[in-house]
C-alpha atoms as a PDB file:
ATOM      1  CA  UNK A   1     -26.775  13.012  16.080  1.00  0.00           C
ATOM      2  CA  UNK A   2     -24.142  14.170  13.612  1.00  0.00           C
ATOM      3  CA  UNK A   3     -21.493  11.722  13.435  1.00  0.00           C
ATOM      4  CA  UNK A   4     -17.953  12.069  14.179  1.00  0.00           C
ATOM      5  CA  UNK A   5     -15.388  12.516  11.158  1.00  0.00           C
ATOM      6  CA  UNK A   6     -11.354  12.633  11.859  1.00  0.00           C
ATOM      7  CA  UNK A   7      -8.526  13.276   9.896  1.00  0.00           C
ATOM      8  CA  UNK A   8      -5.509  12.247  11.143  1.00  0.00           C
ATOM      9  CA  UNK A   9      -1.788  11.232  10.278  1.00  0.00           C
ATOM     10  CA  UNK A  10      -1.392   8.043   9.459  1.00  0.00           C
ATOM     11  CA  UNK A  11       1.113   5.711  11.226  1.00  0.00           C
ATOM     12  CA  UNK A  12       2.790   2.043  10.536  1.00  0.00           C
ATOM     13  CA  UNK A  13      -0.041   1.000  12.945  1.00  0.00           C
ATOM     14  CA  UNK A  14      -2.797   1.611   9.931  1.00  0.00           C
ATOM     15  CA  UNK A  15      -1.216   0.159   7.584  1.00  0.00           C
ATOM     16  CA  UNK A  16      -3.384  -3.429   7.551  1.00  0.00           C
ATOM     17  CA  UNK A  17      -6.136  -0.953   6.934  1.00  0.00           C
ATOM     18  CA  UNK A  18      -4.291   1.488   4.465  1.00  0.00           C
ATOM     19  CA  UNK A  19      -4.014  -1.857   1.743  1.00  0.00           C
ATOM     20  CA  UNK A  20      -7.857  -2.976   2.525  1.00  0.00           C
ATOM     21  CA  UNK A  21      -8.744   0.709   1.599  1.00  0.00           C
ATOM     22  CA  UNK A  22      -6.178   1.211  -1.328  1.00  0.00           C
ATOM     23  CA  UNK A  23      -7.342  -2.514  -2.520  1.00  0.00           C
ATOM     24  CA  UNK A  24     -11.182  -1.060  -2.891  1.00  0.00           C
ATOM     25  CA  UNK A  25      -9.132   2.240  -4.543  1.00  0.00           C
ATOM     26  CA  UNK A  26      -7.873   0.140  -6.740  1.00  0.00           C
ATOM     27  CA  UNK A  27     -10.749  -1.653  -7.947  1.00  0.00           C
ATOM     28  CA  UNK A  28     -12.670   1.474  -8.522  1.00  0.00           C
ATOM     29  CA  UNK A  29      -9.980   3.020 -10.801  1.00  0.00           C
ATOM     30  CA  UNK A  30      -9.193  -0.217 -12.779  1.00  0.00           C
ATOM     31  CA  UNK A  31     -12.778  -0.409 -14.102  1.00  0.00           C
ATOM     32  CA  UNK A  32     -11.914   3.308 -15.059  1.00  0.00           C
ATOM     33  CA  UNK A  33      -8.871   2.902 -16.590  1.00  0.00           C
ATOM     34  CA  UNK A  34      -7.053  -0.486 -16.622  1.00  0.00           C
ATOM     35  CA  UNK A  35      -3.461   1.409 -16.650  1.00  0.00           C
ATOM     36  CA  UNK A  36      -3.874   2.650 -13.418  1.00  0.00           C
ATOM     37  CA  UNK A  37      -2.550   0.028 -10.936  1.00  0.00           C
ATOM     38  CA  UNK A  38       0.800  -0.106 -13.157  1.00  0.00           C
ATOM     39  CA  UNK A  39       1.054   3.754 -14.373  1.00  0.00           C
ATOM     40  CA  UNK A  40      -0.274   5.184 -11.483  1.00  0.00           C
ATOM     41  CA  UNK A  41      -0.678   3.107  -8.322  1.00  0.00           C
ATOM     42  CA  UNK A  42       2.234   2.117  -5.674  1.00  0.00           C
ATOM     43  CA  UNK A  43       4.674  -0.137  -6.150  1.00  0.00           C
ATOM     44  CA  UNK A  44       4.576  -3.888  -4.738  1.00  0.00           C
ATOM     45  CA  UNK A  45       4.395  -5.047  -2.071  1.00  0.00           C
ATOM     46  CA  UNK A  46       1.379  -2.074  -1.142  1.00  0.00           C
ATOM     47  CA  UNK A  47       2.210  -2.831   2.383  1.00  0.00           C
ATOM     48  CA  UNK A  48       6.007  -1.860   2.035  1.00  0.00           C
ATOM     49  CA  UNK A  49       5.162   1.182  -0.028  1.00  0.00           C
ATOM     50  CA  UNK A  50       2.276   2.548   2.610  1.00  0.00           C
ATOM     51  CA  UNK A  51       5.683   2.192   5.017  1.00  0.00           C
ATOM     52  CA  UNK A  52       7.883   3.816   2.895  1.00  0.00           C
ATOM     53  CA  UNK A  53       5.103   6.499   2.580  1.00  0.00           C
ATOM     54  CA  UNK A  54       4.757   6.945   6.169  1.00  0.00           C
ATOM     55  CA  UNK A  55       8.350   7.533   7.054  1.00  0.00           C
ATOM     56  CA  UNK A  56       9.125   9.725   4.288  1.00  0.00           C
ATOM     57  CA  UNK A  57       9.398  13.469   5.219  1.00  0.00           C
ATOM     58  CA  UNK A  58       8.563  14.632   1.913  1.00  0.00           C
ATOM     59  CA  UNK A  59       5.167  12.821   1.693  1.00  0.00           C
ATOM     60  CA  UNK A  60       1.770  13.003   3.532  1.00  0.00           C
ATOM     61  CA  UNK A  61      -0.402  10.262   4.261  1.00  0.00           C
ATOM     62  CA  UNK A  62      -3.484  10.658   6.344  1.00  0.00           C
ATOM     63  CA  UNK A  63      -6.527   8.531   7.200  1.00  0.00           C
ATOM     64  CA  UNK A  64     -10.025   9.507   8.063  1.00  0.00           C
ATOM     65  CA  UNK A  65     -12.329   8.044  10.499  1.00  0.00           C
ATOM     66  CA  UNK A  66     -16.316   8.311  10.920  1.00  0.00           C
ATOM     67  CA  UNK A  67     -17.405   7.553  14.678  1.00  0.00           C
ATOM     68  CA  UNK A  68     -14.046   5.786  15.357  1.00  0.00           C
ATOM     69  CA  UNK A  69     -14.046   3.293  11.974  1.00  0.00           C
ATOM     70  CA  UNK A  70     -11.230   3.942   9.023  1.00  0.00           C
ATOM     71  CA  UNK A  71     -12.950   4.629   5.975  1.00  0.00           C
ATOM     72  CA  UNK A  72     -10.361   6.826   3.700  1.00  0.00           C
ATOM     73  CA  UNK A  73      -6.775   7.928   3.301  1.00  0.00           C
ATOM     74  CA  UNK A  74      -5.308  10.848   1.460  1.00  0.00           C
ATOM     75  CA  UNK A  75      -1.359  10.318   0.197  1.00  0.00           C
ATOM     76  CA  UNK A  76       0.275  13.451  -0.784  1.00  0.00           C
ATOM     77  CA  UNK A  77       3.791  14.312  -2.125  1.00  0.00           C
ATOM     78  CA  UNK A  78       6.031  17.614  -1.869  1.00  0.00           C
ATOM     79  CA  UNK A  79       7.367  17.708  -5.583  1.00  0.00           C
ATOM     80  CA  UNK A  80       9.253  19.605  -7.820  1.00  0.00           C
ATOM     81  CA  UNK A  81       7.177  21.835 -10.095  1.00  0.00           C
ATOM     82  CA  UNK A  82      10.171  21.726 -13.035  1.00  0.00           C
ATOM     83  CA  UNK A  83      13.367  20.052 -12.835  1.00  0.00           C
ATOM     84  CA  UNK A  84      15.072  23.369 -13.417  1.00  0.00           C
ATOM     85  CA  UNK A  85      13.377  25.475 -10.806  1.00  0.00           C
ATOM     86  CA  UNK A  86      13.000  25.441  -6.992  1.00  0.00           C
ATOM     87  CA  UNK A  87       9.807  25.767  -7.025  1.00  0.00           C
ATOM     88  CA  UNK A  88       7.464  22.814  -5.247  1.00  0.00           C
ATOM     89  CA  UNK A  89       3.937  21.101  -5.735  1.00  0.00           C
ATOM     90  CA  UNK A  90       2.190  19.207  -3.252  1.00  0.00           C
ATOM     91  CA  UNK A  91       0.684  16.564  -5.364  1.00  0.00           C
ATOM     92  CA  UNK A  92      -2.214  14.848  -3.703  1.00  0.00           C
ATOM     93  CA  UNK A  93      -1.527  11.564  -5.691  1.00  0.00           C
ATOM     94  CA  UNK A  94      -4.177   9.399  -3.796  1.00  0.00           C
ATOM     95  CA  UNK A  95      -7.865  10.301  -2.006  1.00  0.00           C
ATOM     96  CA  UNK A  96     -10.579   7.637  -1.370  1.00  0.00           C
ATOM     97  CA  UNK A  97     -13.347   7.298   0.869  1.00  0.00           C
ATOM     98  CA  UNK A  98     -15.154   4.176   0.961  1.00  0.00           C
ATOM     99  CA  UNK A  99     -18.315   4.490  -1.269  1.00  0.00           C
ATOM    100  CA  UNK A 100     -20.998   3.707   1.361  1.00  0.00           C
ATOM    101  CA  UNK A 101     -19.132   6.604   3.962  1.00  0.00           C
ATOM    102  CA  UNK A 102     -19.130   8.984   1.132  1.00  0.00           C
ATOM    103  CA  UNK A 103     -21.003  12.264   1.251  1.00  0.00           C
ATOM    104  CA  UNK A 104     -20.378  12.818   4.935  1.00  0.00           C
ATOM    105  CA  UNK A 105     -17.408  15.180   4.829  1.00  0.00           C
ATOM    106  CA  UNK A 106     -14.730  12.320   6.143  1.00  0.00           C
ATOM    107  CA  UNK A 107     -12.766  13.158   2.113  1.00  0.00           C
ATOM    108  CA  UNK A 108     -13.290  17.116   2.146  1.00  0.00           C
ATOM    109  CA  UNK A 109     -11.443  16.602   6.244  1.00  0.00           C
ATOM    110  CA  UNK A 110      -8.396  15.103   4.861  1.00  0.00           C
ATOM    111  CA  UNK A 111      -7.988  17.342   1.783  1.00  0.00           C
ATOM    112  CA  UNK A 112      -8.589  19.905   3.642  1.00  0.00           C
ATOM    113  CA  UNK A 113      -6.045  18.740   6.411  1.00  0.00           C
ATOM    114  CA  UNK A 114      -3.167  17.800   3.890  1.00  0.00           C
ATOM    115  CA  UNK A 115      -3.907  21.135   2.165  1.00  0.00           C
ATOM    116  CA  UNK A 116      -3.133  22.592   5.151  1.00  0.00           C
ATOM    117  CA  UNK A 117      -0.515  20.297   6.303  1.00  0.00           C
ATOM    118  CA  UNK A 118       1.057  20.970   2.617  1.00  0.00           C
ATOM    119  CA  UNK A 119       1.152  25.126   3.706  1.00  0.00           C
ATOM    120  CA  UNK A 120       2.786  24.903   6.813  1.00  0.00           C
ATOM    121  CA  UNK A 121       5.604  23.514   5.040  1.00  0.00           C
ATOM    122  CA  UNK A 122       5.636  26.743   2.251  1.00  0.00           C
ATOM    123  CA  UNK A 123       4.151  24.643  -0.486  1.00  0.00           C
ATOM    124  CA  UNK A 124       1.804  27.445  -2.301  1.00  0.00           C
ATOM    125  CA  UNK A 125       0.537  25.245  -5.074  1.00  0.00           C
ATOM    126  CA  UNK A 126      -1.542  22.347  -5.395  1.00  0.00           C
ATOM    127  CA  UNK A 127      -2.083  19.343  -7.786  1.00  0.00           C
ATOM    128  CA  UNK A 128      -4.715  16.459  -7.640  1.00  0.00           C
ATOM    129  CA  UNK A 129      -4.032  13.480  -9.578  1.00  0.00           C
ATOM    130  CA  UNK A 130      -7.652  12.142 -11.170  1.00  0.00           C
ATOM    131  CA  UNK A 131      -8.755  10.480 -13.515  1.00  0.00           C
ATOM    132  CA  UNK A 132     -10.636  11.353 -17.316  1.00  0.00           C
ATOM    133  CA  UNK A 133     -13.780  10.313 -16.241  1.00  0.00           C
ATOM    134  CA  UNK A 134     -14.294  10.314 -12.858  1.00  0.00           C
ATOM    135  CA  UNK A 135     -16.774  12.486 -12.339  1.00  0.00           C
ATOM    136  CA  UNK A 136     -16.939  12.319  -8.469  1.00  0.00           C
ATOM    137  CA  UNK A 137     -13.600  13.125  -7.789  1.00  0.00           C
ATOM    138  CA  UNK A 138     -13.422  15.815 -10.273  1.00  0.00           C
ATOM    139  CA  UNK A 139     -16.185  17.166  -8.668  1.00  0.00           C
ATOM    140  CA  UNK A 140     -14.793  17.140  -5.297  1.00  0.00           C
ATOM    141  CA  UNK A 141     -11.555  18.476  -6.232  1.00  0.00           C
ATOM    142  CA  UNK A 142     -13.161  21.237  -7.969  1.00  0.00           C
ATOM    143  CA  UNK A 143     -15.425  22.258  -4.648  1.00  0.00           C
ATOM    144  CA  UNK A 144     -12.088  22.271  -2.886  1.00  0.00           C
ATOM    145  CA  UNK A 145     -10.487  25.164  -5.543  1.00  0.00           C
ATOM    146  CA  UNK A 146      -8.661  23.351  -7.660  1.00  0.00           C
ATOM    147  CA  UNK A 147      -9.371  23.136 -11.603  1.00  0.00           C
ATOM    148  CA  UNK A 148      -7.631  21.364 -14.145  1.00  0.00           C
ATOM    149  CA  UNK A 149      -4.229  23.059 -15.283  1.00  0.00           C
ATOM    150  CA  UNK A 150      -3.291  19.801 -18.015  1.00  0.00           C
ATOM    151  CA  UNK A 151      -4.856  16.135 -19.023  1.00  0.00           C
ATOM    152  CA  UNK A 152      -2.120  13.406 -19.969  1.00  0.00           C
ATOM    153  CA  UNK A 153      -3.115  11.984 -23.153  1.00  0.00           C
ATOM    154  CA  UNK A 154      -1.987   8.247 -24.043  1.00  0.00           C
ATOM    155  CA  UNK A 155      -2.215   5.491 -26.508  1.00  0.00           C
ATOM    156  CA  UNK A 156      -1.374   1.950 -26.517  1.00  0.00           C
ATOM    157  CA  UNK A 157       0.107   0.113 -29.925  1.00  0.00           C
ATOM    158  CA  UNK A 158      -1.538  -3.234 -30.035  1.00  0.00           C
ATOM    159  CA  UNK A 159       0.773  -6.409 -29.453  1.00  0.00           C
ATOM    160  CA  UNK A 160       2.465  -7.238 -33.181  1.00  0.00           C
END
């Protein structure tokens, strides 16, 4: 029996859930890259920030669901493309699926959904924020249409 995926809006009720899965999300990309949680992750307190998330018009945040149980979330932004222009991006900042529900199609649903979610509102171009080395969500990205249009490159002085 196939099981049942869902992608869905998320609401203030998921939260509790939202910071268990961005908690594993964050473990994952700190053994990547140990800037993340403070370059690239939400602001404290997580649970505030999934709120602020949630009830901001400008920004998506869905969560997926095999046979009933949360296992992912997507969080996506409308943004400006260039300060100058009027021209939007709809930035999927965020996309994890828990590793051992991975493979079943619960991440390609909510792309797939926010993508869609991201047209209805006129937004025509995309951007998925990964990491240099993460294979895996390259990968997935890539199977979804998108390819890489810039890497970030940085560099840390050491402590005098």
């Amino acid at each position: 029996m196939e099981p049942t995926v869902v992608s869905r809006p998320a609401s203030t009720d998921d939260v509790g859930e939202l910071v268990r899965l961005y908690g594993r999300l964050a473990q994952e990309m700190d053994a990547l890259e140990s800037m993340w949680a403070i370059a690239d992750g939400l602001p404290e307190p997580i649970d505030a920030a999934f709120v602020a998330a949630i009830e901001d018009a400008e920004t998506m945040v869905r969560v997926g669901s095999i046979d009933g149980v949360t296992c992912g979330f997507v969080l996506a932004r409308v943004e400006p493309l260039l300060p100058h222009t009027d021209e939007v991006v709809g930035a999927i900042h965020f996309v994890f699926t828990e590793p051992e529900a991975r493979g079943v199609g619960v991440g390609e649903a909510m792309r797939d959904d926010t993508i869609e979610e991201l047209r209805a509102r006129g937004v025509r171009r995309f951007d998925a924020h990964v990491l240099p080395g993460h294979r895996l969500a390259k990968n997935f990205f890539e199977a979804g249409g998108f390819s890489a249009r810039h890497i970030v490159m940085y560099h840390e002085d050491a402590t005098p």
